[in-house]
C-alpha atoms as a PDB file:
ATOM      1  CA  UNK A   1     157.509 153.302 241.037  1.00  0.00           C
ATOM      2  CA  UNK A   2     154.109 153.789 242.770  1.00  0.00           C
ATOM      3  CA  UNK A   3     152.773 157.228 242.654  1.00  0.00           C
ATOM      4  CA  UNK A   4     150.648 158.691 245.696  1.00  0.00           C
ATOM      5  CA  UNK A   5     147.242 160.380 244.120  1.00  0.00           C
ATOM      6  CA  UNK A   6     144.556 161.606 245.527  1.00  0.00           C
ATOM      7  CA  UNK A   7     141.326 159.476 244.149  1.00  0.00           C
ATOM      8  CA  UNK A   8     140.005 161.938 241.994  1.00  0.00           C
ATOM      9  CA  UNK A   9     143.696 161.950 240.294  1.00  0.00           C
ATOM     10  CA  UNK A  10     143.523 158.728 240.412  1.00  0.00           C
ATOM     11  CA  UNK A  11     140.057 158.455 238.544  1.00  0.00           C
ATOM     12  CA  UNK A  12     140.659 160.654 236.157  1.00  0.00           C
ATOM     13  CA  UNK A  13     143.950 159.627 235.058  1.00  0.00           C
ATOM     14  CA  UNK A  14     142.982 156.106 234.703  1.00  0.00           C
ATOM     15  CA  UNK A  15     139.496 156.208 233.397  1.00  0.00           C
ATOM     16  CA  UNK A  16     139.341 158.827 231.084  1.00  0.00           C
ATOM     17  CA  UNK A  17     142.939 160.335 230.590  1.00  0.00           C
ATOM     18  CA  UNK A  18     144.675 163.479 232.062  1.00  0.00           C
ATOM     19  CA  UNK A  19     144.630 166.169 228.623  1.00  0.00           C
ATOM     20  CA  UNK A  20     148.004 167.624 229.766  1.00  0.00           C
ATOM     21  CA  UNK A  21     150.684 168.497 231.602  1.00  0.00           C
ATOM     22  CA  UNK A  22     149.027 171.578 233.400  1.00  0.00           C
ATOM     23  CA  UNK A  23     145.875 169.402 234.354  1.00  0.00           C
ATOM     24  CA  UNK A  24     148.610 167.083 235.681  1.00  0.00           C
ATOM     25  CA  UNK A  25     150.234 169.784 238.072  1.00  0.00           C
ATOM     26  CA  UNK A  26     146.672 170.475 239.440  1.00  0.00           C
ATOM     27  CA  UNK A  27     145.530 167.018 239.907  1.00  0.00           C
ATOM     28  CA  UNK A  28     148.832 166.811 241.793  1.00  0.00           C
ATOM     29  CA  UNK A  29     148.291 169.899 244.338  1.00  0.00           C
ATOM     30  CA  UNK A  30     151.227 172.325 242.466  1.00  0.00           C
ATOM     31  CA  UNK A  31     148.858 174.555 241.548  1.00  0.00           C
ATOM     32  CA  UNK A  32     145.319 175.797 241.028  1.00  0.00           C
ATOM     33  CA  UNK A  33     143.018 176.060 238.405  1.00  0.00           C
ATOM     34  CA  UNK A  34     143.606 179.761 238.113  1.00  0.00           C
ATOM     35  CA  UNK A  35     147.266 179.660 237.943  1.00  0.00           C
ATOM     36  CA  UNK A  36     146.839 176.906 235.564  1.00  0.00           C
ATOM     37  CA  UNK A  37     144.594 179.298 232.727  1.00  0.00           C
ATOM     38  CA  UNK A  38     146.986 182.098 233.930  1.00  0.00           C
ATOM     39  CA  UNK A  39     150.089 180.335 232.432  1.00  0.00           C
ATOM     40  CA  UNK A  40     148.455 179.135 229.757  1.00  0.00           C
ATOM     41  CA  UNK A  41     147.383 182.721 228.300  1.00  0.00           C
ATOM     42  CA  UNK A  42     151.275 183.272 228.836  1.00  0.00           C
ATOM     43  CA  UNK A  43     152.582 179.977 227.306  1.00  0.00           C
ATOM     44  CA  UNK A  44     150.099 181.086 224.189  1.00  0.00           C
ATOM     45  CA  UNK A  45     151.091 184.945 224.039  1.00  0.00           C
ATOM     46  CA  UNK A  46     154.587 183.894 224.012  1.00  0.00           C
ATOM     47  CA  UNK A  47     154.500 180.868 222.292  1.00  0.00           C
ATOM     48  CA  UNK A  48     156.002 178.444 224.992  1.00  0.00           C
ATOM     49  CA  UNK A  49     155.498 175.146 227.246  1.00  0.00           C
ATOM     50  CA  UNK A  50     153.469 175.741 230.008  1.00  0.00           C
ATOM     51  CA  UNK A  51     155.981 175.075 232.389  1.00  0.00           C
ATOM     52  CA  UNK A  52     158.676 177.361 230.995  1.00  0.00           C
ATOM     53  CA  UNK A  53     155.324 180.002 231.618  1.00  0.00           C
ATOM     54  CA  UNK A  54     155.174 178.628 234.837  1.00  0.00           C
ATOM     55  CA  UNK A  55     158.619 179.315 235.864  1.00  0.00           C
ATOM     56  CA  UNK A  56     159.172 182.706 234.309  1.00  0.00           C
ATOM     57  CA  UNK A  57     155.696 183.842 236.310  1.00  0.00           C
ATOM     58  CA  UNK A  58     157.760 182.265 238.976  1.00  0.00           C
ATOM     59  CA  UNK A  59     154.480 180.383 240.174  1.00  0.00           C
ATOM     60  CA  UNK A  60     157.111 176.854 240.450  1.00  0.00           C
ATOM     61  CA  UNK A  61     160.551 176.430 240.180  1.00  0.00           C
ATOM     62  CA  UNK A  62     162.454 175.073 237.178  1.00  0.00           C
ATOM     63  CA  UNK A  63     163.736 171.586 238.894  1.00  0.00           C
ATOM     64  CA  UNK A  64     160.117 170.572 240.188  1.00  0.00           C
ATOM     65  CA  UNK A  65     158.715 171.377 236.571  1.00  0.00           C
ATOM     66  CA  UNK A  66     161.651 169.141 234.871  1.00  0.00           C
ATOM     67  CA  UNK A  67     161.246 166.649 238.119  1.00  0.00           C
ATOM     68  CA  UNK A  68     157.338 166.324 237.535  1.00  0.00           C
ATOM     69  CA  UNK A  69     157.723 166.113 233.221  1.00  0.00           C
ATOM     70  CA  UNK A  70     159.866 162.936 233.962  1.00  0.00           C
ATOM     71  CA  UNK A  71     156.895 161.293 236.463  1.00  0.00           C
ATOM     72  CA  UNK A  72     153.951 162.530 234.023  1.00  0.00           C
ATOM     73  CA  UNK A  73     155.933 160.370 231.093  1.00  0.00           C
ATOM     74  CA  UNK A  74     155.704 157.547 233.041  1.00  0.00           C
ATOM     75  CA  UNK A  75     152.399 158.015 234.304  1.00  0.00           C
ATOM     76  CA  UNK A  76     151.306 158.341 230.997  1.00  0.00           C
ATOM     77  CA  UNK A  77     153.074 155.202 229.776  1.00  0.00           C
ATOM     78  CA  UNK A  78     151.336 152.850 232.449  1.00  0.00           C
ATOM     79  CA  UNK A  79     149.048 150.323 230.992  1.00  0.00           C
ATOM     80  CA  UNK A  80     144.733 151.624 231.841  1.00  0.00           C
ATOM     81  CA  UNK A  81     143.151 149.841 234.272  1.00  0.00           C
ATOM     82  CA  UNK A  82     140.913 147.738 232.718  1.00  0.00           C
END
């Protein structure tokens, strides 16, 4: 399955690693880097996965979150680029 990044995704992913799933949602467009620290101080107040926070703030929907988890796993199972 080939997935369509921009460069910078690309780079980043590749070279040095993406840390996490909510880095993964902004290299992909979903969301912004203020959303992103805005459901994180809500996944750690209420002790939950960033993308349950991101779907009780309402910021993205419950199938895109589950939809996108499945294509980071792969991602992150693809050989680096050497």
């Amino acid at each position: 399955m080939q997935i369509k990044l921009p460069w910078r995704a690309t780079f980043i992913g590749v070279e040095q690693g993406i840390a996490g799933f909510g880095e993964w949602l902004v290299l992909r467009g979903y969301i912004d880097r203020f959303k992103l620290f805005e459901a994180l101080n809500v996944s750690y107040t209420h002790d939950c996965r960033i993308g349950d926070a991101l779907v009780s703030q309402e910021i993205l929907g419950r199938g895109l979150i589950e939809q996108e988890v499945c294509v980071f796993k792969n991602y992150q199972s693809l050989p680096a680029a050497a």
